[in-house]
Protein backbone atom coordinates (compact mmCIF):
# COMPACT_ATOMS: atom_id res chain seq x y z
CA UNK A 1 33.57 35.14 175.37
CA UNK A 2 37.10 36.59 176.25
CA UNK A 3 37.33 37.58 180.17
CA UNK A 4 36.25 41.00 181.43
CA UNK A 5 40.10 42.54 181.89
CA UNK A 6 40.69 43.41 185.67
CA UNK A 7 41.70 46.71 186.90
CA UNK A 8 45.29 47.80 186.81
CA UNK A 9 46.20 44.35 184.97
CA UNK A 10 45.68 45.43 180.95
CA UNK A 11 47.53 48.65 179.33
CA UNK A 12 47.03 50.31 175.77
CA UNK A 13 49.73 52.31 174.00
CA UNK A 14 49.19 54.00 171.33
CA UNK A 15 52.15 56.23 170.09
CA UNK A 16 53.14 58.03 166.41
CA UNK A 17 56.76 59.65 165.62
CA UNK A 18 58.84 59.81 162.54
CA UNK A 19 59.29 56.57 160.84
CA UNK A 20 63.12 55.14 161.74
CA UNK A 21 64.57 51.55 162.43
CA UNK A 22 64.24 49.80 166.10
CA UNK A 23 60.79 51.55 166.69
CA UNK A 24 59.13 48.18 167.46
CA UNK A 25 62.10 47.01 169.34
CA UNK A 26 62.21 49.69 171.68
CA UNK A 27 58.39 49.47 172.34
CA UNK A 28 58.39 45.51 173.11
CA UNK A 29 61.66 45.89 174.70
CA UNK A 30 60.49 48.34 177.50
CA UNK A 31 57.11 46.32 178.02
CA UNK A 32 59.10 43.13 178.16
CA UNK A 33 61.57 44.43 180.87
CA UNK A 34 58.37 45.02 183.07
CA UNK A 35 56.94 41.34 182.28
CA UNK A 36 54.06 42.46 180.06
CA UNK A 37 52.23 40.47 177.58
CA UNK A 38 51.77 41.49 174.16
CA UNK A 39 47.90 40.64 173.61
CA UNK A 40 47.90 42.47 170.41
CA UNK A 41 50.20 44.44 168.27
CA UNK A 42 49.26 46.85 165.19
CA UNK A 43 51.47 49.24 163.26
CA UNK A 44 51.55 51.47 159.90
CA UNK A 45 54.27 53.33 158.18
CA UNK A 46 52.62 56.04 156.31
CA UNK A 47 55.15 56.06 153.45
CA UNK A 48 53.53 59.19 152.28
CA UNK A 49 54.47 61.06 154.97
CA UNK A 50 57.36 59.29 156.73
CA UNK A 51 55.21 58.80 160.12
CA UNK A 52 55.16 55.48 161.89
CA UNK A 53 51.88 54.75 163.97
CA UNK A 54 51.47 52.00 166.94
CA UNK A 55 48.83 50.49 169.09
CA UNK A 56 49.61 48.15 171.58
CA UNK A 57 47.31 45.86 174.01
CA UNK A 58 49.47 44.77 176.89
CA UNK A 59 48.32 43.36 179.88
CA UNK A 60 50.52 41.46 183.37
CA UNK A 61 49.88 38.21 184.90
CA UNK A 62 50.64 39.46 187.80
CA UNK A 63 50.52 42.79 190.01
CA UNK A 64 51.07 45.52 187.41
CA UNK A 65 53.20 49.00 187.80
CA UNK A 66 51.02 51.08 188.75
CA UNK A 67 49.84 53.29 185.27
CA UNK A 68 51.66 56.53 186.15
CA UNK A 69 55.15 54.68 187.10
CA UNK A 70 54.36 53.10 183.23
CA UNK A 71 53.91 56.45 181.93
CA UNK A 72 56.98 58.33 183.65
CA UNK A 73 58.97 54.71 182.51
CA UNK A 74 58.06 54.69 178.73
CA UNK A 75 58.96 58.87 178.49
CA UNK A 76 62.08 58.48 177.99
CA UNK A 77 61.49 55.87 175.54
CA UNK A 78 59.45 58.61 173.99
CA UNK A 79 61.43 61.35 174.23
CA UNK A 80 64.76 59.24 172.62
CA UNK A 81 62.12 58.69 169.19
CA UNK A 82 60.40 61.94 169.92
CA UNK A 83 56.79 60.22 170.23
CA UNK A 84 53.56 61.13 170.70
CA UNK A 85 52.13 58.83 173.16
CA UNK A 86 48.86 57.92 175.21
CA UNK A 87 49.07 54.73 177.87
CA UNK A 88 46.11 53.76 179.41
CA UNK A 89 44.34 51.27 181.66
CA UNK A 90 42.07 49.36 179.06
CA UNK A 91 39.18 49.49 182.11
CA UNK A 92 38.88 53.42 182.36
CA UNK A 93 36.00 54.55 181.09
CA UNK A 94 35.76 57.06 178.15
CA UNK A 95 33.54 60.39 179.77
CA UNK A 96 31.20 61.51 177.21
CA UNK A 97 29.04 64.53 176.68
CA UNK A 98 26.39 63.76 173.96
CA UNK A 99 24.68 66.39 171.95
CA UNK A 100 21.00 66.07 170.13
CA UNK A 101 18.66 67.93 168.52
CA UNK A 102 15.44 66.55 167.37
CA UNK A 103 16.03 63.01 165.67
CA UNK A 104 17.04 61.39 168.38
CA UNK A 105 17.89 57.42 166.99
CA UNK A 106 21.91 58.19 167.08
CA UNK A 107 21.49 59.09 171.25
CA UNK A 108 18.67 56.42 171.53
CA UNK A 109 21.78 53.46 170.01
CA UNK A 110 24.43 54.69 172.21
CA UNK A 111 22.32 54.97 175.06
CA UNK A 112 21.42 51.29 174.44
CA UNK A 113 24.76 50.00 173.81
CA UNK A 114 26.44 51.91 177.55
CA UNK A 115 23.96 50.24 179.29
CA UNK A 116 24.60 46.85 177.63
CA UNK A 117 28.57 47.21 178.20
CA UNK A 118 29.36 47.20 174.20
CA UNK A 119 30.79 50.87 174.73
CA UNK A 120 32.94 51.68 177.59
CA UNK A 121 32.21 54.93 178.07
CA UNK A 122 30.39 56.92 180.67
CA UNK A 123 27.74 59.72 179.94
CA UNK A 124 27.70 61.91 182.78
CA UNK A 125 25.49 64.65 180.27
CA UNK A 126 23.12 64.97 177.81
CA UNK A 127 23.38 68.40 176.17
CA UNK A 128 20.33 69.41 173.74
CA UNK A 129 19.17 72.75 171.75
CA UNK A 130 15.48 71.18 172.55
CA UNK A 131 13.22 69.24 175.04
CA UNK A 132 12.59 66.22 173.12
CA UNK A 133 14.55 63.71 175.32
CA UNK A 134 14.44 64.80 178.78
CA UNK A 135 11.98 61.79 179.22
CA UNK A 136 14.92 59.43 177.64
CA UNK A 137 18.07 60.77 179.85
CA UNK A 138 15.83 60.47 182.89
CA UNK A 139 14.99 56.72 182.20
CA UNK A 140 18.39 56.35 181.82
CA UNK A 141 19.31 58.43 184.91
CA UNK A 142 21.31 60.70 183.09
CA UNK A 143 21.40 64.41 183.88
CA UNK A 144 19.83 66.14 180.48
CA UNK A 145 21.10 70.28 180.26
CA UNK A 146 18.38 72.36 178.01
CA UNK A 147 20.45 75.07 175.95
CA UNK A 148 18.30 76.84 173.64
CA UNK A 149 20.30 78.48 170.54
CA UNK A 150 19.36 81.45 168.82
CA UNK A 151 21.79 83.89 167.25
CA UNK A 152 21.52 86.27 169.99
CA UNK A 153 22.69 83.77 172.62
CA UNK A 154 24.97 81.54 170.13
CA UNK A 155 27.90 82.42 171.92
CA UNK A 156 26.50 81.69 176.00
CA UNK A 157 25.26 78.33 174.94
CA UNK A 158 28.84 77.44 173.62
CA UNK A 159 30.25 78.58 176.46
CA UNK A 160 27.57 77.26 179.11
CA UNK A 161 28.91 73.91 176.91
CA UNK A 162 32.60 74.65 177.75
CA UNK A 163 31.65 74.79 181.26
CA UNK A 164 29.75 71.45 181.35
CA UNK A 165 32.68 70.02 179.83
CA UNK A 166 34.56 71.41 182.81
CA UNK A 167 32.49 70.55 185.15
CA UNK A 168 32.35 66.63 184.58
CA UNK A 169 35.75 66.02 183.29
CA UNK A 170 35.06 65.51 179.63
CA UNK A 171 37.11 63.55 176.83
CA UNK A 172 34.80 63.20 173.98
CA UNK A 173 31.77 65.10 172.50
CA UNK A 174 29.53 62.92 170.44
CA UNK A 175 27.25 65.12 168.37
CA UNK A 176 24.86 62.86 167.54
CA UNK A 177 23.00 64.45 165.49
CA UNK A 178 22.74 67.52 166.67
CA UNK A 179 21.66 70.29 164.27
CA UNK A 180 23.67 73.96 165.48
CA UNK A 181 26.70 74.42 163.67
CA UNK A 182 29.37 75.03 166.10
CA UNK A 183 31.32 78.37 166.13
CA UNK A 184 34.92 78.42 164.84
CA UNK A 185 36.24 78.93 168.19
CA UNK A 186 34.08 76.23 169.67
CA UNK A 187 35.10 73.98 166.95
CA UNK A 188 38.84 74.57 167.59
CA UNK A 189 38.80 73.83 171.20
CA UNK A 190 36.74 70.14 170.63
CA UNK A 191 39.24 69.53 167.98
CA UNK A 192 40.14 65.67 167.57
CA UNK A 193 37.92 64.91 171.15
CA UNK A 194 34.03 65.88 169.34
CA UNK A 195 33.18 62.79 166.89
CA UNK A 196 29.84 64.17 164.43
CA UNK A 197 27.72 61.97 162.23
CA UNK A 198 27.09 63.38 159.18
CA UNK A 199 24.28 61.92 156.85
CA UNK A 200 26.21 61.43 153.64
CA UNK A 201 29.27 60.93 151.67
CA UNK A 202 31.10 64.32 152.79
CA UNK A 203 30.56 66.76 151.70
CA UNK A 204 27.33 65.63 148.99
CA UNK A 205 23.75 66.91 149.93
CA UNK A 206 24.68 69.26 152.61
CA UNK A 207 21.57 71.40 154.24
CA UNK A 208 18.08 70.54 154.73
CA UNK A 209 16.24 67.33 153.79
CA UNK A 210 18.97 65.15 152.80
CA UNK A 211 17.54 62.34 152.19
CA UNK A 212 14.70 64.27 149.81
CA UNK A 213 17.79 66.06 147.82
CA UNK A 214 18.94 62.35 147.04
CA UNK A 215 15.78 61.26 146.48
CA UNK A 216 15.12 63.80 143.87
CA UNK A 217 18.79 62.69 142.39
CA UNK A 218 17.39 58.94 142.10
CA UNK A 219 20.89 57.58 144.00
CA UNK A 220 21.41 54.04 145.05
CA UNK A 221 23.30 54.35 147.63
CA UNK A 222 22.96 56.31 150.54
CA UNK A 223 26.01 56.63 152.97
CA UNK A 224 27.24 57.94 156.02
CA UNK A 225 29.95 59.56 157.47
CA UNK A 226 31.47 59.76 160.84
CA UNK A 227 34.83 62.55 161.50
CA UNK A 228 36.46 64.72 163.94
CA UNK A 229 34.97 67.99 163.69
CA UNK A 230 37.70 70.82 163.46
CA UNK A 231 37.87 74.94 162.66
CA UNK A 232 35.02 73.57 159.30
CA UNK A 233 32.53 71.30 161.53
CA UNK A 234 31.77 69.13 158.56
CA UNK A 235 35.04 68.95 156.90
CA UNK A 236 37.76 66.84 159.45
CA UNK A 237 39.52 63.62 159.65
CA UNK A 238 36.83 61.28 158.35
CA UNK A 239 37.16 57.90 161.26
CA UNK A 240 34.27 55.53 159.88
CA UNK A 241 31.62 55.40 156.45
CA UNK A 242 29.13 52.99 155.05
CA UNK A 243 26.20 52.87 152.30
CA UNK A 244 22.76 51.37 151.95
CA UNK A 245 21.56 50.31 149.05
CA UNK A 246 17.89 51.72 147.76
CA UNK A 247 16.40 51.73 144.72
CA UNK A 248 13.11 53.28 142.91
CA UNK A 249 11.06 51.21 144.97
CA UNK A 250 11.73 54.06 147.89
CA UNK A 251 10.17 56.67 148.24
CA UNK A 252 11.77 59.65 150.90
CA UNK A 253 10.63 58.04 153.91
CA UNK A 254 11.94 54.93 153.17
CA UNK A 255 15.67 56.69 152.42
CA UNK A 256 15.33 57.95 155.69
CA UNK A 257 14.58 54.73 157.53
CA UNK A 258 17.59 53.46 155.82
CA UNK A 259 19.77 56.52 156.74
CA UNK A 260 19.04 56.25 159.93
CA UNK A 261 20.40 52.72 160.55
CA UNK A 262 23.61 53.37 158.34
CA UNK A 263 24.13 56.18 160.49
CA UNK A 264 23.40 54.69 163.90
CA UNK A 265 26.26 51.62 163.02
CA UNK A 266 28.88 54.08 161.81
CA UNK A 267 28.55 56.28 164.93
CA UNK A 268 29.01 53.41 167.08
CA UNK A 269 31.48 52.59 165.52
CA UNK A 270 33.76 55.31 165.82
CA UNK A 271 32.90 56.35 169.44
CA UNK A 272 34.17 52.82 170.33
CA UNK A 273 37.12 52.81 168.23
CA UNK A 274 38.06 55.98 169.72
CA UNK A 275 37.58 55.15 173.19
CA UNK A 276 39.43 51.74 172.21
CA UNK A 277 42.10 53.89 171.24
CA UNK A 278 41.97 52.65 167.58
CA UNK A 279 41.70 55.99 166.20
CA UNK A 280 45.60 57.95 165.68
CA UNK A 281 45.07 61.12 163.79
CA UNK A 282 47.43 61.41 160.40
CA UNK A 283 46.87 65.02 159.79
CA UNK A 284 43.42 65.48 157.45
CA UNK A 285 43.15 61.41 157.74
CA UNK A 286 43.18 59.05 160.68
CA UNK A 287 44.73 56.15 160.80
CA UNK A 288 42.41 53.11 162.30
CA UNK A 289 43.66 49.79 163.92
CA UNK A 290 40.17 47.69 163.68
């Protein structure tokens, strides 16, 4: 098992600009100066659309600059290839709001994996439509907000939601599983920071019962998808998918079981590719250094 990394010691850039020569160069030429270590180094060139993309795992022997110095350092590095950049200390902790409804094994896996150190992320919130769970954030000591949605108070909840992002200095919603459609204006203010987990191949056997819809279609495989939401909740940049096979041996409870698990993995996936800062959106597509 690799070391834990220490504090202040290991870096991740992550950057995208327009495709040009001495990209790389300048990168490991400004980390070098500084006496970093390249631990890992991944790049694209969408050839498509002319856009180079980056990810960087750097880390010092020694005493490190300290993150903001790096930051102010590598702008003008930025600014000379006109990047879009993020640097961060590998050890910070991702803050996450989760949101549920009424399946809860999506919240019940992440839960599981924060407190066993496979996600580095830090749940300050629960947010849920219903009381299903309080029992589950409390056992987990996590502070669990009740926001009932109806169509006359639509708008408060998603604005009492706004506020609780606020409040505890949120960078990603998780919707795991959670069953409101979110209003356009919502939608556009999570955009590329709220991962959902949608049960399917998008955008086949949207609406109730799922699982019975493909059932009733005799499929064999049963998938699901995990995305950005944006302005159309179930249509943005898809991050992570997978299938399970069934057959006519399963009946609809048995397509659910399966479901469940396919979408439990390919949540956890993409929360901690995004907090690992694996994730560069590519317009409608992302762009994922595994």
């Amino acid at each position: 098992m690799s070391p834990r990394p220490v504090p202040g010691r290991e870096f991740i850039l992550t950057l995208s600009c327009k495709d040009g020569p001495g990209l790389v160069a300048a990168v490991s030429g400004f980390l070098a100066a500084r006496g970093a270590n390249l631990l890992a180094s991944q790049q694209f060139d969408d050839q498509l659309t002319g856009r180079f993309f980056m990810r960087v795992h750097a880390a010092f022997r020694d005493a490190a600059p300290d993150l903001e110095e790096l930051r102010a350092g590598f702008g003008d590095v930025g600014a000379a290839h006109a990047m879009d950049f993020e640097l961060m200390d590998v050890t910070t902790p991702t803050r996450t709001l989760i949101m549920v409804s009424r399946f809860g094994h999506c919240l019940n896996d992440l839960l599981y994996r924060h407190r066993m150190g496979t996600l580095n992320i830090e749940i300050p919130v629960i947010v849920s439509n219903h009381r299903d769970f309080e029992a589950l954030a409390a056992s987990y000591g996590i502070r669990y907000e009740y926001i009932p949605v109806t169509p006359d108070t639509k708008a408060d909840a998603e604005a009492r939601l706004l506020a609780l992002m606020e409040e505890h200095r949120i960078d990603l919603v998780v919707l795991a599983r959670y069953m409101q459609v979110l209003g356009e204006e919502t939608s556009h203010a999570l955009s590329g920071r709220a991962i959902n987990i949608h049960h399917s191949f998008l955008p086949s056997f949207k609406g109730a019962k799922p699982y019975h819809q493909a059932h009733d279609r005799g499929v064999k495989l049963i998938g699901a998808t995990a995305h950005y939401i944006n302005d159309d909740l179930d249509e943005g940049p898809i991050i992570e998918q997978d299938v399970a096979r069934v057959d006519h041996n399963d009946d609809p409870d048995a397509l659910v079981a399966a479901g469940r698990d396919v979408e439990t993995q390919v949540l956890a996936r993409a929360v901690k590719w995004h907090c690992e800062r694996r994730v560069l959106p590519n317009g409608n597509r992302t762009v994922v250094f595994r």
